[in-house]
PDB file of N, CA and C in Angstrom:
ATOM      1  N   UNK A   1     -18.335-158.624 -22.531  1.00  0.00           N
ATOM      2  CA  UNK A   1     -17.822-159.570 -21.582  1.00  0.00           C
ATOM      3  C   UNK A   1     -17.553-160.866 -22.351  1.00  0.00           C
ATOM      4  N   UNK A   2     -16.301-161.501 -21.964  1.00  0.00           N
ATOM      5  CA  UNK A   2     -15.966-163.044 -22.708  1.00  0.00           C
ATOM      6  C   UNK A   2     -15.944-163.663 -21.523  1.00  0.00           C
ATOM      7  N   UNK A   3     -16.537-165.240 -22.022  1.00  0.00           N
ATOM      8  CA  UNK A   3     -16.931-166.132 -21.416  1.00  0.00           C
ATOM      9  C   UNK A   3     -15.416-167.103 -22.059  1.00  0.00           C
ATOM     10  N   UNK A   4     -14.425-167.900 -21.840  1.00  0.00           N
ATOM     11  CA  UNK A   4     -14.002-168.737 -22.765  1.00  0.00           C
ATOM     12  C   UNK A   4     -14.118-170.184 -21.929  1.00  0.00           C
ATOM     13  N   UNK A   5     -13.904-171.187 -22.836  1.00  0.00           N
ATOM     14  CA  UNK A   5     -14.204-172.537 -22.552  1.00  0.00           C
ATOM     15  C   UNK A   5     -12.830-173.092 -23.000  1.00  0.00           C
ATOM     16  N   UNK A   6     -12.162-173.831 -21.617  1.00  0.00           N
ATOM     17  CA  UNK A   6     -11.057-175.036 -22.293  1.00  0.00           C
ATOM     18  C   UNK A   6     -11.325-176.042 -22.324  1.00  0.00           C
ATOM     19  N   UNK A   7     -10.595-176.880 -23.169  1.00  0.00           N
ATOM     20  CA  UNK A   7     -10.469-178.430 -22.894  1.00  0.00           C
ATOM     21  C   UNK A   7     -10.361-178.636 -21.586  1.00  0.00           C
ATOM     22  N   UNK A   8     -10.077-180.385 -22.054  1.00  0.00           N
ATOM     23  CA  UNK A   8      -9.626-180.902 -19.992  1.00  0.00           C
ATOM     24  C   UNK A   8      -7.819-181.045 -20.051  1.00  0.00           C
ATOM     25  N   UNK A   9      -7.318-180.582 -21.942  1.00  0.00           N
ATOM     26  CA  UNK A   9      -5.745-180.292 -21.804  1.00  0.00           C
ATOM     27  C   UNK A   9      -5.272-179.228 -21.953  1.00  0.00           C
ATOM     28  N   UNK A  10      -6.190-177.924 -21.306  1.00  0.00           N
ATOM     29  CA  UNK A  10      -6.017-176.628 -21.448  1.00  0.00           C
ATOM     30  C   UNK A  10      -5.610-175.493 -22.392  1.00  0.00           C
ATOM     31  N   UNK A  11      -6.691-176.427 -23.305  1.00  0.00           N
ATOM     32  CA  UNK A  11      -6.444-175.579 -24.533  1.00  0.00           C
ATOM     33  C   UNK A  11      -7.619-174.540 -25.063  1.00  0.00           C
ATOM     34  N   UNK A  12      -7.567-173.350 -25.265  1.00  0.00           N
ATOM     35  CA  UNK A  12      -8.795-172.883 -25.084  1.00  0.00           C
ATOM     36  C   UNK A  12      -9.674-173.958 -26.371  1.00  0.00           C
ATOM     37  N   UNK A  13     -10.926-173.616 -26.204  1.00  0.00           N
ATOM     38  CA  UNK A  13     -12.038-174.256 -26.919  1.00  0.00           C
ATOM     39  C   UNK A  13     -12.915-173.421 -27.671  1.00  0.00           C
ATOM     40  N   UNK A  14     -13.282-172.437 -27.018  1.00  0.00           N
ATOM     41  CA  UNK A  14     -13.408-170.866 -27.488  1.00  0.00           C
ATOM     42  C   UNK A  14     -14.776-169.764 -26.735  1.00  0.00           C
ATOM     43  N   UNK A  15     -14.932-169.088 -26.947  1.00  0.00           N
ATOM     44  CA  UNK A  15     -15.109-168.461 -26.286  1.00  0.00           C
ATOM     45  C   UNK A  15     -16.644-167.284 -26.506  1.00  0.00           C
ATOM     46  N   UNK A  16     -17.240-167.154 -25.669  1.00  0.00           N
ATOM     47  CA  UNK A  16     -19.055-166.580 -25.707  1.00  0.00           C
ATOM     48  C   UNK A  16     -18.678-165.459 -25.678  1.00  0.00           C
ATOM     49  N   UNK A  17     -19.274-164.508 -26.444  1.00  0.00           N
ATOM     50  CA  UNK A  17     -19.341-162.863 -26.027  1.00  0.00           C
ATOM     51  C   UNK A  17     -20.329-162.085 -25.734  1.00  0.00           C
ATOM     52  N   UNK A  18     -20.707-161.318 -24.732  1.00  0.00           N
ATOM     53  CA  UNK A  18     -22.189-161.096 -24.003  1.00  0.00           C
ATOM     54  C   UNK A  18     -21.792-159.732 -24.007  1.00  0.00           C
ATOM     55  N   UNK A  19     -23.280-159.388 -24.074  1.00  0.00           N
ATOM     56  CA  UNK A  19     -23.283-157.600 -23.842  1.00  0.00           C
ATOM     57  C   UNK A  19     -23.133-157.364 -22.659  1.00  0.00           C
ATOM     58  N   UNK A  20     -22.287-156.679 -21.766  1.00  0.00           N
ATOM     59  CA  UNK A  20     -22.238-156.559 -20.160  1.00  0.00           C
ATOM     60  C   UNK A  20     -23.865-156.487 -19.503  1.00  0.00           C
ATOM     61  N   UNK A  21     -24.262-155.496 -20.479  1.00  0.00           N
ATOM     62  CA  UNK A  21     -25.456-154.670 -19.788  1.00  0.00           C
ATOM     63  C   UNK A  21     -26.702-155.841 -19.755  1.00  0.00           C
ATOM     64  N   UNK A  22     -26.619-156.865 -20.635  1.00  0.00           N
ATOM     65  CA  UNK A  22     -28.100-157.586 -20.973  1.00  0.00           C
ATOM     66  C   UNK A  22     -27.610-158.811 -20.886  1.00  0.00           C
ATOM     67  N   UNK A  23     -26.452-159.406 -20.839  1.00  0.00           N
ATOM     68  CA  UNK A  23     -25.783-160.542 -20.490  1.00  0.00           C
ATOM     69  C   UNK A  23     -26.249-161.005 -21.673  1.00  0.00           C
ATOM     70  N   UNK A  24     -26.659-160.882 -23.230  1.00  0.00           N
ATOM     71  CA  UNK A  24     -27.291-161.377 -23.857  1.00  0.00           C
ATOM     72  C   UNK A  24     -26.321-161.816 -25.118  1.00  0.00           C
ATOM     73  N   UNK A  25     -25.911-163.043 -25.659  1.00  0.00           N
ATOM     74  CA  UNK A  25     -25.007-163.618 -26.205  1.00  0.00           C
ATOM     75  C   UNK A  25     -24.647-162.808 -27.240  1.00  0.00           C
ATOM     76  N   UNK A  26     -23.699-162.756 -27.891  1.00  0.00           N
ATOM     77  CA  UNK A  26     -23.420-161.163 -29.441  1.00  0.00           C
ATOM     78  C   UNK A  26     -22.279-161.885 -30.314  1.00  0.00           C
ATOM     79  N   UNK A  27     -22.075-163.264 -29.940  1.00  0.00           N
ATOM     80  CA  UNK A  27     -21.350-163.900 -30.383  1.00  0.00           C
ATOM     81  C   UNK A  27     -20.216-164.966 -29.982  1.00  0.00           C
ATOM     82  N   UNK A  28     -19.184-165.961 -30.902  1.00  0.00           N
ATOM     83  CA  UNK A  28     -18.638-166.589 -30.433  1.00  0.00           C
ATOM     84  C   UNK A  28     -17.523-166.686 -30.753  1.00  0.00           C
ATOM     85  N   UNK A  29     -16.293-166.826 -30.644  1.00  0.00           N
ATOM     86  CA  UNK A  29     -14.916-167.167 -31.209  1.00  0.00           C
ATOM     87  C   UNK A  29     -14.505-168.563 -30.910  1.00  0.00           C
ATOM     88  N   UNK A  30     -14.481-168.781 -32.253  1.00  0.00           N
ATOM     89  CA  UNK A  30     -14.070-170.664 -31.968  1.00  0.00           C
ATOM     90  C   UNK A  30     -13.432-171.502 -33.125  1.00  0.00           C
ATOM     91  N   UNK A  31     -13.188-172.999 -32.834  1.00  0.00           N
ATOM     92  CA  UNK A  31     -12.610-173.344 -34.136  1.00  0.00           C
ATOM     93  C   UNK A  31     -13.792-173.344 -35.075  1.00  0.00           C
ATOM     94  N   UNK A  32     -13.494-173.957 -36.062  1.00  0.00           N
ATOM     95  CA  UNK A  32     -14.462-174.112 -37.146  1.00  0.00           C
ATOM     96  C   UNK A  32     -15.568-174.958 -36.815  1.00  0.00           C
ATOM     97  N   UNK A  33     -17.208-174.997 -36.825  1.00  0.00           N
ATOM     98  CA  UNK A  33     -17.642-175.723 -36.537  1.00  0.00           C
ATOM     99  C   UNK A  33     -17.948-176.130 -35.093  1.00  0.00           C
ATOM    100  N   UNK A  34     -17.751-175.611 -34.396  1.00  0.00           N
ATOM    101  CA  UNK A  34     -17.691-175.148 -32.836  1.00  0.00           C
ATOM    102  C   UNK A  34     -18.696-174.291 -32.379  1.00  0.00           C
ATOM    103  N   UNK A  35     -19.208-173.609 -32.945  1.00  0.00           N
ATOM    104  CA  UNK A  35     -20.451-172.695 -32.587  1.00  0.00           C
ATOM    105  C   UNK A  35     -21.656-173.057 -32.199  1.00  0.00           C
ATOM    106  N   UNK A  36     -22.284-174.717 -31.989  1.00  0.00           N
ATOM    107  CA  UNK A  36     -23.313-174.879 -31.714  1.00  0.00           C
ATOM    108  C   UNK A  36     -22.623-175.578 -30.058  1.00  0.00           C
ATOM    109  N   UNK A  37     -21.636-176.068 -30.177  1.00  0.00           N
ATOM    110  CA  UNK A  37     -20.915-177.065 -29.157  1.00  0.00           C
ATOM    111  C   UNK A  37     -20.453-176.052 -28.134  1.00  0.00           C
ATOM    112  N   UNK A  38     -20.480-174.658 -28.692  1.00  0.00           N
ATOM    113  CA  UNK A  38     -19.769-173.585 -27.606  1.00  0.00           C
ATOM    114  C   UNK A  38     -21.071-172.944 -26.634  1.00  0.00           C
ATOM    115  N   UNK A  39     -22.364-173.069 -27.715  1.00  0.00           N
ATOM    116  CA  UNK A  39     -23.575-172.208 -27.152  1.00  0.00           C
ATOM    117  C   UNK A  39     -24.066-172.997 -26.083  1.00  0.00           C
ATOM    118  N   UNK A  40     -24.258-175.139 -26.846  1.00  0.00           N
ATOM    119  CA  UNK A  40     -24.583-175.476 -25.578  1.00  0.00           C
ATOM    120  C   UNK A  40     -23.535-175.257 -24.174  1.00  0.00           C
ATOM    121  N   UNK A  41     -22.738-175.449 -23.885  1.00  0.00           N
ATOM    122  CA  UNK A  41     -21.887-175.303 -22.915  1.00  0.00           C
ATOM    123  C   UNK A  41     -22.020-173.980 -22.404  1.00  0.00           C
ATOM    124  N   UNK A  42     -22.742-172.960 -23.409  1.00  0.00           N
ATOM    125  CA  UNK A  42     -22.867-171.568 -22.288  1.00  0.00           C
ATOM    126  C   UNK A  42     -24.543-172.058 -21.726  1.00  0.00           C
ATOM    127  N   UNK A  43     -24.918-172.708 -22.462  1.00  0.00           N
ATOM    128  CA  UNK A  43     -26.626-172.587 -21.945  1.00  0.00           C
ATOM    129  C   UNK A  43     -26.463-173.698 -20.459  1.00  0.00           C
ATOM    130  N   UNK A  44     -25.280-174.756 -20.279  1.00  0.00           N
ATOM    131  CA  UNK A  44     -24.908-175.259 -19.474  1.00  0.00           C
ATOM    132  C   UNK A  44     -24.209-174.118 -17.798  1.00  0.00           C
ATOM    133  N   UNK A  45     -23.424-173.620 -18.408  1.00  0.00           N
ATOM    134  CA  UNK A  45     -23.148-172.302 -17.689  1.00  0.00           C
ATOM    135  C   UNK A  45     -23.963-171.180 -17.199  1.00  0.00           C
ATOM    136  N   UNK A  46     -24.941-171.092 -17.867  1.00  0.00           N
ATOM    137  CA  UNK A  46     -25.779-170.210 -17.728  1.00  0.00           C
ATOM    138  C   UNK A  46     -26.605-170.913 -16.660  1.00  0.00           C
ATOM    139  N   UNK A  47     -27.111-171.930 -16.932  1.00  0.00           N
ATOM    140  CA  UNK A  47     -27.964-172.732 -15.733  1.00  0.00           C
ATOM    141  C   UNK A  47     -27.501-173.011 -14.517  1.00  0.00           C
ATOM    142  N   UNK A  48     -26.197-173.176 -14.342  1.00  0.00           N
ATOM    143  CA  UNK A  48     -25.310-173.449 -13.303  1.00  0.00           C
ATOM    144  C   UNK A  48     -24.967-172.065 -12.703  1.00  0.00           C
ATOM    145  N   UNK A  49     -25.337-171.050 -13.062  1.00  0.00           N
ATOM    146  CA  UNK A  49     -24.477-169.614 -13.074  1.00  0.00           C
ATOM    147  C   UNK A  49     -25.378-168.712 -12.830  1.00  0.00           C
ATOM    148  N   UNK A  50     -25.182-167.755 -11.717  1.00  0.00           N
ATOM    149  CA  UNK A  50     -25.679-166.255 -11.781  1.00  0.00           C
ATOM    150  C   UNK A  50     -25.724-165.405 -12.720  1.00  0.00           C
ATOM    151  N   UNK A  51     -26.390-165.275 -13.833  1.00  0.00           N
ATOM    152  CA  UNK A  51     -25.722-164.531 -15.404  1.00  0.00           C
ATOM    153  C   UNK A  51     -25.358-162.769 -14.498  1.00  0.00           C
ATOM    154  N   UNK A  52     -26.412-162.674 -13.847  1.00  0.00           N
ATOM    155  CA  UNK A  52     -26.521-161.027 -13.606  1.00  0.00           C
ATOM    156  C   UNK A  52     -25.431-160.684 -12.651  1.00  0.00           C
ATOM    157  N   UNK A  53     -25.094-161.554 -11.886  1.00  0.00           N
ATOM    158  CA  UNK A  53     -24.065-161.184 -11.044  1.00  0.00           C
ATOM    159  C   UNK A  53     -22.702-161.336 -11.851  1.00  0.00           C
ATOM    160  N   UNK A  54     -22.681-161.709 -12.734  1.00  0.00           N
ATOM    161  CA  UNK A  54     -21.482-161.793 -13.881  1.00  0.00           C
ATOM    162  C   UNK A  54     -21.562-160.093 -14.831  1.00  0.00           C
ATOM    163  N   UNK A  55     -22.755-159.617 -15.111  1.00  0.00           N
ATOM    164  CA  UNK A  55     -22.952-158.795 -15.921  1.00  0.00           C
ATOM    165  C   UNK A  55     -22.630-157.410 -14.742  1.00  0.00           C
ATOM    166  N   UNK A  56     -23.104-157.314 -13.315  1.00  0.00           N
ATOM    167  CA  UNK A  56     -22.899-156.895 -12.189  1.00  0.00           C
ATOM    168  C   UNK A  56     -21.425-156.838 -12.340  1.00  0.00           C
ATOM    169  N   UNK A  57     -20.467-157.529 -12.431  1.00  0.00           N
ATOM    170  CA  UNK A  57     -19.073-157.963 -11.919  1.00  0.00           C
ATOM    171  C   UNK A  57     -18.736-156.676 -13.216  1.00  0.00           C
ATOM    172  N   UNK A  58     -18.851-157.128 -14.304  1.00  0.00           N
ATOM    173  CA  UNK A  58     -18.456-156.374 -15.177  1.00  0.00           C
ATOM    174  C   UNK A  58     -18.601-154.854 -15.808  1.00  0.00           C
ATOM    175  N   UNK A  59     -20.104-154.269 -15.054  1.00  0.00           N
ATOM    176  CA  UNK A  59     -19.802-152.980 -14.698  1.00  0.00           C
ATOM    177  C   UNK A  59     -19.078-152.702 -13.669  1.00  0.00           C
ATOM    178  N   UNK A  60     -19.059-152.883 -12.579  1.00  0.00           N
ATOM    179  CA  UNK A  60     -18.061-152.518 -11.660  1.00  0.00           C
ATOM    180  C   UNK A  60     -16.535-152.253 -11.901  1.00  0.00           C
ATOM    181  N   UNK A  61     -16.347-153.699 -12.761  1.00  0.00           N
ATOM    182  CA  UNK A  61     -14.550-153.376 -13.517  1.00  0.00           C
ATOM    183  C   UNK A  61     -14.641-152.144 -14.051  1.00  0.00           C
ATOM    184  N   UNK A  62     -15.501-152.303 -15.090  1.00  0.00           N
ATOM    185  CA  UNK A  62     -15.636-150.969 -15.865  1.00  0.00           C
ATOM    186  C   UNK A  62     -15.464-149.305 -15.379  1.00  0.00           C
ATOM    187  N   UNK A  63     -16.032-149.554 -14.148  1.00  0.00           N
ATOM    188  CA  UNK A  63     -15.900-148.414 -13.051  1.00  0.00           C
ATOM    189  C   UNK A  63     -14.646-148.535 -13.182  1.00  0.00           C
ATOM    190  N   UNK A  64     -14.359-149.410 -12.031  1.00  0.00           N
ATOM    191  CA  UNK A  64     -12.932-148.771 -11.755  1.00  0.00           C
ATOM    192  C   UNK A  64     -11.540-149.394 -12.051  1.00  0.00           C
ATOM    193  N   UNK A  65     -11.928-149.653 -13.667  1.00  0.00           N
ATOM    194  CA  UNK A  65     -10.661-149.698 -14.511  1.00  0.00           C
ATOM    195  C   UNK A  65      -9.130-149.243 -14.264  1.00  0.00           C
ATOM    196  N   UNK A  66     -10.053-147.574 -14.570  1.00  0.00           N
ATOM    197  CA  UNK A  66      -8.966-146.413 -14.423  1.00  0.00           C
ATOM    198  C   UNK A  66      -8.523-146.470 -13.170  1.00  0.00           C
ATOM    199  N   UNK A  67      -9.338-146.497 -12.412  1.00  0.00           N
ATOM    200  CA  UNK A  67      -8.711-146.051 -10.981  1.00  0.00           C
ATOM    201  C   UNK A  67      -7.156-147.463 -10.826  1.00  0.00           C
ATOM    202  N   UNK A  68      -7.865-148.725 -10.904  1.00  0.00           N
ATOM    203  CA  UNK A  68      -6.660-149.420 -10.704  1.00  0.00           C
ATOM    204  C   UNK A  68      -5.573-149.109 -12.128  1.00  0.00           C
ATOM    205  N   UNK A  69      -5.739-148.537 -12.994  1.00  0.00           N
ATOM    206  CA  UNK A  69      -4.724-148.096 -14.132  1.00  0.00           C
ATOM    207  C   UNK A  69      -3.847-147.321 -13.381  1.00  0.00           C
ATOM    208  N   UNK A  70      -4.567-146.355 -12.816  1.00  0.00           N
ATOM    209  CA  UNK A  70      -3.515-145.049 -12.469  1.00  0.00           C
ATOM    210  C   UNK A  70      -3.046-145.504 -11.032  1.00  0.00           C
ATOM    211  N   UNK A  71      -3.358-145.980 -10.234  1.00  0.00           N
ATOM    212  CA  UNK A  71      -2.998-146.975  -8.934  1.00  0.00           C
ATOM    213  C   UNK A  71      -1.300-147.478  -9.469  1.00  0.00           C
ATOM    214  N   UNK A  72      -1.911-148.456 -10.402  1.00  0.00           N
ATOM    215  CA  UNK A  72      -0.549-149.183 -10.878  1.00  0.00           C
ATOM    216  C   UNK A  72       0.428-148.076 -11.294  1.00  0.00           C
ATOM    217  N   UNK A  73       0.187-147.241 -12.319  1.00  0.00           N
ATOM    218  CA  UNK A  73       1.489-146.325 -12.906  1.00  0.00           C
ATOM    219  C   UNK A  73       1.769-145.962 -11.438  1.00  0.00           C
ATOM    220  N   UNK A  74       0.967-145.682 -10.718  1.00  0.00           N
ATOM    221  CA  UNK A  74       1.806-144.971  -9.762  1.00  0.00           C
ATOM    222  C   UNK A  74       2.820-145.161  -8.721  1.00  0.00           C
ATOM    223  N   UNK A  75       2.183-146.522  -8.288  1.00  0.00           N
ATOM    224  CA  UNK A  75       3.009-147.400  -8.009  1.00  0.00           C
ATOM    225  C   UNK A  75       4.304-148.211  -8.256  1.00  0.00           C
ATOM    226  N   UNK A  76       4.309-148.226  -9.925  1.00  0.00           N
ATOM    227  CA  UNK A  76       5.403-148.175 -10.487  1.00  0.00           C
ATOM    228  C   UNK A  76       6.599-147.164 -10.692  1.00  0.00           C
ATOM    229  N   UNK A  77       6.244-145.741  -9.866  1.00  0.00           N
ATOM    230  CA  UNK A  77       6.836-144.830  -9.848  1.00  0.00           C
ATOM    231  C   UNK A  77       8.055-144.783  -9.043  1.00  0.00           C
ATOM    232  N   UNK A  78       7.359-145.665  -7.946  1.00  0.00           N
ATOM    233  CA  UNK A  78       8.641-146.315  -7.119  1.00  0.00           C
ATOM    234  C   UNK A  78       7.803-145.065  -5.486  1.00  0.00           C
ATOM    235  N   UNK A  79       8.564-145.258  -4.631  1.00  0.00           N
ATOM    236  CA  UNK A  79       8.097-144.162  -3.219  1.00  0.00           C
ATOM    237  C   UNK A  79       8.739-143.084  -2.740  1.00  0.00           C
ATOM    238  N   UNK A  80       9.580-142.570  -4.441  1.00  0.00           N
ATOM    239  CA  UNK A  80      10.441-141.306  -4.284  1.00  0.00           C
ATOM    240  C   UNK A  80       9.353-140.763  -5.000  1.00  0.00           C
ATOM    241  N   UNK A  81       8.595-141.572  -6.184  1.00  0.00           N
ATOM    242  CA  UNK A  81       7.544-140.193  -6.724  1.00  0.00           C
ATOM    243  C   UNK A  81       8.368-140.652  -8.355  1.00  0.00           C
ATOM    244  N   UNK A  82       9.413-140.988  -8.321  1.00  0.00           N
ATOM    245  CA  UNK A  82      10.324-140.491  -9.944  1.00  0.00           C
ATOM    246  C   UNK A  82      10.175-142.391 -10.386  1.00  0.00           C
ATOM    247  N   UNK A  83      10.810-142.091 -11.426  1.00  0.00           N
ATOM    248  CA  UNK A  83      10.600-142.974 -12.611  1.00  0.00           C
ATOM    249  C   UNK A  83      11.465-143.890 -11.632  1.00  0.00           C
ATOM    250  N   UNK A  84      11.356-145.603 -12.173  1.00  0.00           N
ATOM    251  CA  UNK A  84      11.950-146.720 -11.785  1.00  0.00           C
ATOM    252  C   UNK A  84      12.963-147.274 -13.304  1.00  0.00           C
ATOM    253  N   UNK A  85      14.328-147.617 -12.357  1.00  0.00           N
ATOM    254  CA  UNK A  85      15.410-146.935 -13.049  1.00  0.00           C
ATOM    255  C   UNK A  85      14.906-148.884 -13.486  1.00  0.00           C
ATOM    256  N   UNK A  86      15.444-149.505 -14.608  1.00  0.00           N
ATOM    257  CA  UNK A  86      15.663-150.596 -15.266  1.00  0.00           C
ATOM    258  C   UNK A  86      16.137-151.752 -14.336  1.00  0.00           C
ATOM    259  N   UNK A  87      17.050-151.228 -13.979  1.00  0.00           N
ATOM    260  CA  UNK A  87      17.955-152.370 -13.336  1.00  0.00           C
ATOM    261  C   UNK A  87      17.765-151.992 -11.571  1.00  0.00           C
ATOM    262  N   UNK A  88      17.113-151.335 -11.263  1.00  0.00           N
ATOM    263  CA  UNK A  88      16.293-151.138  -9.497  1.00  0.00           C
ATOM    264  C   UNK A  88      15.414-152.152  -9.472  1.00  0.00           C
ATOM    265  N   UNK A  89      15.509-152.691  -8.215  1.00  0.00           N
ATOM    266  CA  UNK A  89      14.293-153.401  -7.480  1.00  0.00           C
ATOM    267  C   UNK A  89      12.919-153.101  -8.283  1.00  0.00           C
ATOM    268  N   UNK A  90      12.090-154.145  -8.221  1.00  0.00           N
ATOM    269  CA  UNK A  90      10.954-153.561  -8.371  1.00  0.00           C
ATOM    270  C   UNK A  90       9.473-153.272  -7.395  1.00  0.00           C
ATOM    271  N   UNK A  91       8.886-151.996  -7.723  1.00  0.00           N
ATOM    272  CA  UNK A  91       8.383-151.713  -6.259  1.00  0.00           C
ATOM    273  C   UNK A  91       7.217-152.369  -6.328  1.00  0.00           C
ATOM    274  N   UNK A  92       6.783-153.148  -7.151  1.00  0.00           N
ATOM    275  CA  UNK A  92       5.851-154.338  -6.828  1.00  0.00           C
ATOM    276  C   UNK A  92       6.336-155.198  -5.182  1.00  0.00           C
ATOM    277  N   UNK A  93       7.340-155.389  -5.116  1.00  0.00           N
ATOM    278  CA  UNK A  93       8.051-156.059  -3.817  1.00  0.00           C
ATOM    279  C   UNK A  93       8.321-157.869  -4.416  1.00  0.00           C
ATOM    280  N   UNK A  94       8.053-158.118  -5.634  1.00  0.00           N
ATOM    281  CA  UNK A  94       8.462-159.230  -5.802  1.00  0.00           C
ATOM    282  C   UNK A  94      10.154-159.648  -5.440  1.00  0.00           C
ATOM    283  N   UNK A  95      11.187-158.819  -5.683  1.00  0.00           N
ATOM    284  CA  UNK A  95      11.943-158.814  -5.612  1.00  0.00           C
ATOM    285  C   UNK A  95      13.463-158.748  -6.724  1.00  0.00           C
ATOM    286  N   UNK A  96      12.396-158.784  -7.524  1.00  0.00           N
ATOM    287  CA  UNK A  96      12.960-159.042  -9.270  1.00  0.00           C
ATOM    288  C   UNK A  96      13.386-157.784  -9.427  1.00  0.00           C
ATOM    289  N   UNK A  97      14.393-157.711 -10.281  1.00  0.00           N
ATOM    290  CA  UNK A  97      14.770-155.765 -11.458  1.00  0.00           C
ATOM    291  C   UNK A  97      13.322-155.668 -11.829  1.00  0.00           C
ATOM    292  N   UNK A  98      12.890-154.463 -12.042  1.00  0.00           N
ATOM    293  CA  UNK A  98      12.057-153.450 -12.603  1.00  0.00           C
ATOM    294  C   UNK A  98      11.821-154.271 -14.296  1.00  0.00           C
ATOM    295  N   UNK A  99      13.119-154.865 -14.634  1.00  0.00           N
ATOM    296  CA  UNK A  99      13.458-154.781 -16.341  1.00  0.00           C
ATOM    297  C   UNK A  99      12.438-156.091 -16.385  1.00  0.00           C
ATOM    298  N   UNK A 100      12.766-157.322 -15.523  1.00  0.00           N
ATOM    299  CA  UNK A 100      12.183-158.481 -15.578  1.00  0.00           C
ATOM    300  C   UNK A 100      10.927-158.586 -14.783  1.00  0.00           C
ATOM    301  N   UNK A 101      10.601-157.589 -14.458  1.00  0.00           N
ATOM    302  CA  UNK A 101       9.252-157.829 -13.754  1.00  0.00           C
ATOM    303  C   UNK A 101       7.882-156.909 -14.049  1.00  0.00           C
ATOM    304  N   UNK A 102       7.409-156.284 -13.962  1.00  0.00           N
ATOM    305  CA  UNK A 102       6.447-155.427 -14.422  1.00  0.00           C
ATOM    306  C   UNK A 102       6.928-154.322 -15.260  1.00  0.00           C
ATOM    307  N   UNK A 103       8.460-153.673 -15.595  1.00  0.00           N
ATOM    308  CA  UNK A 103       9.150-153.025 -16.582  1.00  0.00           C
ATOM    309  C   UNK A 103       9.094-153.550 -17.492  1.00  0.00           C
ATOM    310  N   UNK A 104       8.633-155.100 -17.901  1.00  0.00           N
ATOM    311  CA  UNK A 104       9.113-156.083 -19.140  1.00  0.00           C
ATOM    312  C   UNK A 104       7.838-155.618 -19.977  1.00  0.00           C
TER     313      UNK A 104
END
């Protein structure tokens, strides 16, 4: 599971990595020198924060990944069942071609 941290000009800052299962920190991605400035801000988060209901959240995705994977292809199939032609609507219902919208 990643945790990431932005600025206040939305730039990432970087980012905590936790074992789903133990919520227990496994590392950090950041600029140089950033690694003590990233931990406090999770130990800030962490205090402010449900850790387990975060670690909770993230088996559940895990569950049902696939299911929303194959949801989507299928959906993208269009409601004849067959492939979605490039330049057709897209059956998301945004209203866009297929090409510029979830085809891209």
């Amino acid at each position: 599971m990643t945790i990431r941290f932005f600025e206040d000009s939305g730039d990432l800052l970087g980012e905590v990595f936790l074992d789903a299962a133990t919520g227990e920190v496994i590392g950090t991605g950041n600029r140089p020198g950033g690694h003590r400035v990233l931990l406090d801000l999770f130990d800030r988060f962490e205090s402010r924060n449900d850790l387990a209901s975060f670690t909770r959240r993230a088996e559940r995705m895990t569950r049902i990944g696939p299911e929303i994977h194959a949801l989507r292809r299928q959906q993208l199939r269009g409601p004849s069942g067959g492939k979605v032609g490039r330049n057709a609507p897209c059956p998301c219902g945004s209203g866009r071609k297929f090409k510029n919208c979830c085809g891209g």
